[in-house]
Protein backbone atom coordinates (compact mmCIF):
# COMPACT_ATOMS: atom_id res chain seq x y z
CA UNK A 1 0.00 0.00 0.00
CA UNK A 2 1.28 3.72 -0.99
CA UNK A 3 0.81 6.22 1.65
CA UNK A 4 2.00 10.08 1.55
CA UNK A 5 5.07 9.29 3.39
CA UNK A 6 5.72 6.43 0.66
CA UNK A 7 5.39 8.92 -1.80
CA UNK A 8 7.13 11.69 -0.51
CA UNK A 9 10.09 9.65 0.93
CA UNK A 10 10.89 8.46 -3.30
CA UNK A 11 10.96 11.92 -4.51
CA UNK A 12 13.23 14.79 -3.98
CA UNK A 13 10.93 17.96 -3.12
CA UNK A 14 10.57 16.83 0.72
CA UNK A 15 14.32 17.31 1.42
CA UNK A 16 14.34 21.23 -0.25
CA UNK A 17 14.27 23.02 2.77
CA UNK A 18 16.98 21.15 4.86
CA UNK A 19 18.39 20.40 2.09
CA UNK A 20 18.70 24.13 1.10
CA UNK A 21 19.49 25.57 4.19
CA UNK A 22 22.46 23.35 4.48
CA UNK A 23 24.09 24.02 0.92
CA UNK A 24 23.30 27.81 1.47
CA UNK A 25 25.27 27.21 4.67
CA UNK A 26 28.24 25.39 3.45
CA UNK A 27 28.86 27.23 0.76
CA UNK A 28 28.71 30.62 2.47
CA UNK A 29 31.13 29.02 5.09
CA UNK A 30 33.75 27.44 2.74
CA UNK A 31 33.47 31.11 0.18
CA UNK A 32 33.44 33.59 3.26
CA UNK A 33 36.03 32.11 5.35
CA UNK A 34 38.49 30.84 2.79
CA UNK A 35 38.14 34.35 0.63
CA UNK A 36 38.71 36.38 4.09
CA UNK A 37 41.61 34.07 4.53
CA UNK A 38 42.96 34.67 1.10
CA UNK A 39 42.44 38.45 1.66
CA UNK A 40 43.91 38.71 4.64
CA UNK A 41 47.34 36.42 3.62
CA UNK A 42 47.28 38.85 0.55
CA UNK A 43 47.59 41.62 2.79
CA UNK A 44 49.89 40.18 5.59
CA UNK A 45 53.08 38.60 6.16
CA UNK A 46 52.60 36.83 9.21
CA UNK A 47 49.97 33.72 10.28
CA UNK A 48 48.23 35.56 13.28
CA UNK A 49 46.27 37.99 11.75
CA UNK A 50 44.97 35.21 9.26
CA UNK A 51 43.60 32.81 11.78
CA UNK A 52 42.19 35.95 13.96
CA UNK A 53 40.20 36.75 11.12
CA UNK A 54 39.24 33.26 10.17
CA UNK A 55 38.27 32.21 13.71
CA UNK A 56 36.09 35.26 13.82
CA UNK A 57 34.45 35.40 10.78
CA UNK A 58 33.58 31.65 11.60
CA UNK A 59 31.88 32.23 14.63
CA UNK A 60 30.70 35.19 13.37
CA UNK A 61 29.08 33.65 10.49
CA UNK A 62 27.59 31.53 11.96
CA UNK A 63 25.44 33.18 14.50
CA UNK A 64 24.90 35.69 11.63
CA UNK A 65 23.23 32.22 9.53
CA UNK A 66 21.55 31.29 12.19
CA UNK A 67 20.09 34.37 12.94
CA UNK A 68 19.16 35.23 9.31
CA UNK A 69 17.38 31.47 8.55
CA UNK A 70 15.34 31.51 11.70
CA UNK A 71 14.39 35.27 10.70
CA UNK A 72 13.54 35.11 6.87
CA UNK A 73 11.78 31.43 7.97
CA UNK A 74 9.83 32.37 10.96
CA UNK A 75 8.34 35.05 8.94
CA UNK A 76 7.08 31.99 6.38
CA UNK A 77 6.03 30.73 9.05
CA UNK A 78 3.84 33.40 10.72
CA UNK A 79 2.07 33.97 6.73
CA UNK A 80 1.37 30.10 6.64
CA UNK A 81 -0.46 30.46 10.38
CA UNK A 82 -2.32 33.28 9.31
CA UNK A 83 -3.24 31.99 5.99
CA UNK A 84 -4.33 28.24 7.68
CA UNK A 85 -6.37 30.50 10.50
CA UNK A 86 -8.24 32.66 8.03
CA UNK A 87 -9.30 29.41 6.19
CA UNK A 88 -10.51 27.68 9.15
CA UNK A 89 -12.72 30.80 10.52
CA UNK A 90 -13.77 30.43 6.59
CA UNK A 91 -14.63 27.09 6.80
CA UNK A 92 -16.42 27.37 10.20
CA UNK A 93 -18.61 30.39 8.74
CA UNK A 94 -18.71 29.88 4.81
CA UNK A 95 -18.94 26.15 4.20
CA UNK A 96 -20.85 26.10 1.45
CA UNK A 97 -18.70 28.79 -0.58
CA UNK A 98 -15.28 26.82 0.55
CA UNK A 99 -16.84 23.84 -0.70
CA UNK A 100 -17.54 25.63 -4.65
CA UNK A 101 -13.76 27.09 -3.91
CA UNK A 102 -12.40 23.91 -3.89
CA UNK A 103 -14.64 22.48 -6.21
CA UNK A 104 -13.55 25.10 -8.75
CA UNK A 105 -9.73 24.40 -8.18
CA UNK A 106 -10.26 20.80 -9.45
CA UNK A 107 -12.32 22.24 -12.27
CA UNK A 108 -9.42 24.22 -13.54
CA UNK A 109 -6.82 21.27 -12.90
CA UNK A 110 -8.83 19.12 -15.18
CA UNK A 111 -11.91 17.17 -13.44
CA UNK A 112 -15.33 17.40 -14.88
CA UNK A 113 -17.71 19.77 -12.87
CA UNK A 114 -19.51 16.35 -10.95
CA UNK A 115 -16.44 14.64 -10.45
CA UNK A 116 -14.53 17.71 -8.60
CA UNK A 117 -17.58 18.25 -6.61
CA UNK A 118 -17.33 14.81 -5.49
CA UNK A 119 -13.82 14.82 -4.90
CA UNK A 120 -14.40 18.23 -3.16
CA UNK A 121 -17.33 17.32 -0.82
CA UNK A 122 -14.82 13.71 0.31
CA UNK A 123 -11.58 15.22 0.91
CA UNK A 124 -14.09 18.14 3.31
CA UNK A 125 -15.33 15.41 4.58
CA UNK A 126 -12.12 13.82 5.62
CA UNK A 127 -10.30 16.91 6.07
CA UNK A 128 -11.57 20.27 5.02
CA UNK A 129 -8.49 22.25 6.10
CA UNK A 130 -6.17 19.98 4.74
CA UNK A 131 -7.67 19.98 1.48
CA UNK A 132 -7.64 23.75 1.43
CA UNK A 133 -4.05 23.98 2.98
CA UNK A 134 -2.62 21.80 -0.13
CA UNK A 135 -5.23 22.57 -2.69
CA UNK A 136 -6.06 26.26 -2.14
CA UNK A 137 -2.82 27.59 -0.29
CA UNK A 138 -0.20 25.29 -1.32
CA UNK A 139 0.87 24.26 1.92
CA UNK A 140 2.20 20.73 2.42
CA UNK A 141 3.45 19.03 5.48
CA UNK A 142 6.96 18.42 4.03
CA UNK A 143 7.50 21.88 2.62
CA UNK A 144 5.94 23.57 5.53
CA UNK A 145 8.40 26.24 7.23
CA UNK A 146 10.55 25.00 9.95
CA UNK A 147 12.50 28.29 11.36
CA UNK A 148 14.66 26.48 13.74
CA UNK A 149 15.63 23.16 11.62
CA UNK A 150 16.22 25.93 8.88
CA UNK A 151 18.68 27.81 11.47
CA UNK A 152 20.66 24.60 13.15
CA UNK A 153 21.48 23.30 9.93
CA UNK A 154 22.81 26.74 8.43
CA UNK A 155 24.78 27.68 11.40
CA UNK A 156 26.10 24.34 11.50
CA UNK A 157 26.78 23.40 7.92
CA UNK A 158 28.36 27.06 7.86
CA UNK A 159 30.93 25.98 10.85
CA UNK A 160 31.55 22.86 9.28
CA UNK A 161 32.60 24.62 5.73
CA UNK A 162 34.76 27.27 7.56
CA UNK A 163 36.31 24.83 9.62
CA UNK A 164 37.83 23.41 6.31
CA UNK A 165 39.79 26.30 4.91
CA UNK A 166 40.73 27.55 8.93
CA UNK A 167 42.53 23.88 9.11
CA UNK A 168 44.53 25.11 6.12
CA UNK A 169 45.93 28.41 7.61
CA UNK A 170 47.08 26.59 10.68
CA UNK A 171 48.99 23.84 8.83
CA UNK A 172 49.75 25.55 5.37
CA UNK A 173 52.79 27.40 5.50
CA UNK A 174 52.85 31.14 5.72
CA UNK A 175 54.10 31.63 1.74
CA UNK A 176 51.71 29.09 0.30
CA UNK A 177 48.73 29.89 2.47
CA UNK A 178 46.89 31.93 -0.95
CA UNK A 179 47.47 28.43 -2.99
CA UNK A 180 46.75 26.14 -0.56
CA UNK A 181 43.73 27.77 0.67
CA UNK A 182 42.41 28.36 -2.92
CA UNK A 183 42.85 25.08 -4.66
CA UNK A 184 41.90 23.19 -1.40
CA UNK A 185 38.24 25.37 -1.24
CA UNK A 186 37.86 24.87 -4.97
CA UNK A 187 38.06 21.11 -3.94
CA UNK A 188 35.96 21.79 -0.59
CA UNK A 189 32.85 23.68 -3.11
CA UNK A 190 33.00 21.09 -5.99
CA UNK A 191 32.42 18.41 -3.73
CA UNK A 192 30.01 19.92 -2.05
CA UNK A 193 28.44 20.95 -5.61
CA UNK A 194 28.47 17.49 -6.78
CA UNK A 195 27.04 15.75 -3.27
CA UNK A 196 24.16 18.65 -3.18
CA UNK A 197 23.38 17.48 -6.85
CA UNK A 198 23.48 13.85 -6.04
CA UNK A 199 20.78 14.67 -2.52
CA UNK A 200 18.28 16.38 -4.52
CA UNK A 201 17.99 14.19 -7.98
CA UNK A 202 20.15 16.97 -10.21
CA UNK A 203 22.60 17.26 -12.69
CA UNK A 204 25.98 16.25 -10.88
CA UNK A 205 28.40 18.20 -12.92
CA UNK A 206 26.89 21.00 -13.19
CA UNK A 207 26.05 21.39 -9.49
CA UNK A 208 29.81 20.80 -8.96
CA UNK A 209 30.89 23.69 -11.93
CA UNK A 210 28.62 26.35 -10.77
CA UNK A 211 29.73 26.15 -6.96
CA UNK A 212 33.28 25.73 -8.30
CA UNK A 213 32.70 28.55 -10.47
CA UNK A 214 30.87 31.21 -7.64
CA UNK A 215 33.52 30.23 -5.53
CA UNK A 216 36.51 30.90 -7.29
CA UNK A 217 35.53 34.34 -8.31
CA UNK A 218 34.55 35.09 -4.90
CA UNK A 219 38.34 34.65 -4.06
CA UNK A 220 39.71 35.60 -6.86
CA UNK A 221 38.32 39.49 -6.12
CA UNK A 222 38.99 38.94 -2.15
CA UNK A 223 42.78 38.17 -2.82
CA UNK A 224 43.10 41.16 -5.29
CA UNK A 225 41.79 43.94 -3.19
CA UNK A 226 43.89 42.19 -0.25
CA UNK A 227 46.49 42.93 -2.88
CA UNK A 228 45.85 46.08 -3.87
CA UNK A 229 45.30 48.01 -1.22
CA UNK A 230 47.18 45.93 1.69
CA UNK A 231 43.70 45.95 3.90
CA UNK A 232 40.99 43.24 4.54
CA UNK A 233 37.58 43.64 3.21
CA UNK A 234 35.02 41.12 3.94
């Protein structure tokens, strides 16, 4: 027997919003922290300042992803509570006029005029909100907003990804820190490209080239103004 979780669990579209929070959180770790890195060796002469910089923008980052996700998501949040209480005071005082709503919905997605009514007048039966929150609003239980997974797995896929190009600046040498930092990130975003791909069903190269790509040029201009004009801009 198929059931919704069935269903959901062999697709992709269930795993977009952990699943996005936690690229968006990687990537912005591995780019920020190994282009302040770069910009900063660029600049300097000496290991300290590097890892001061590094350290900091990691755990300022992440509070700053954190923050951010649980902001931008809560407010999803609030709209999809406001929009699922204004349907149920609907359905409590309009019935009969939420019943032709979603009757017309399956109308337009196909079903003659007696079959939507009938699938209409079940799925009230069953579960009139529900049917609404999906049908009507768009609202699903797997894509519904979820502020604080949304800011644990930014924070925490962002310390994770700046943790990666930090390691370099302590072990690297002073002269080759640049290099090493930029063709070990390059390595860092491509495989993180390519396994973000691979989670949600796409194209596996070109999830690897475009993070490759972003992530390169976001060092690339970090380590010339560094050189340039001998300060750090982040």
């Amino acid at each position: 027997m198929i059931t919704i979780d069935n269903y959901l669990d062999s697709h992709y579209i269930h795993r977009s919003n952990w699943l996005r929070a936690a690229v968006l959180g990687a990537n912005d770790g591995i780019i920020s922290i190994s282009s302040l890195a770069i910009g900063v060796a660029a600049a300097s002469s000496t290991r300290e300042p590097i890892v001061l910089a590094t350290v900091a923008g990691l755990v300022a980052g992440a509070l700053s992803m954190a923050a951010g996700e649980y902001v931008s998501v809560s407010s999803q949040a609030d709209t999809e509570t406001a929009d699922l209480a204004r349907e149920r005071d609907e359905l409590a005082t309009q019935p009969e006029h939420e019943l032709e709503e979603l009757t017309g919905i399956y109308i337009q997605r196909g079903l003659t005029k007696r079959l939507a009514k009938q699938v209409a007048a079940q799925l009230t039966a069953h579960d009139a909100l529900a049917a609404h929150a999906r049908d009507e609003l768009g609202i699903i239980e797997a894509m519904t907003a979820r502020p604080i997974q949304a800011a644990l797995a930014s924070a925490g896929t962002f310390a994770v990804g700046a943790a990666l190009p930090l390691l370099i600046t302590f072990f690297a040498s002073t002269a080759n820190i640049v290099p090493f930092v930029a063709a070990t990130s390059l390595i860092f975003l491509a495989l993180l490209g390519g396994l973000a791909a691979k989670v949600g069903g796409a194209n596996l190269w070109i999830g690897t080239g475009r993070v490759a790509l972003w992530g390169a040029l976001a060092m690339l201009a970090t380590a010339s103004v560094g050189s340039l004009f001998g300060v750090v801009v982040t």
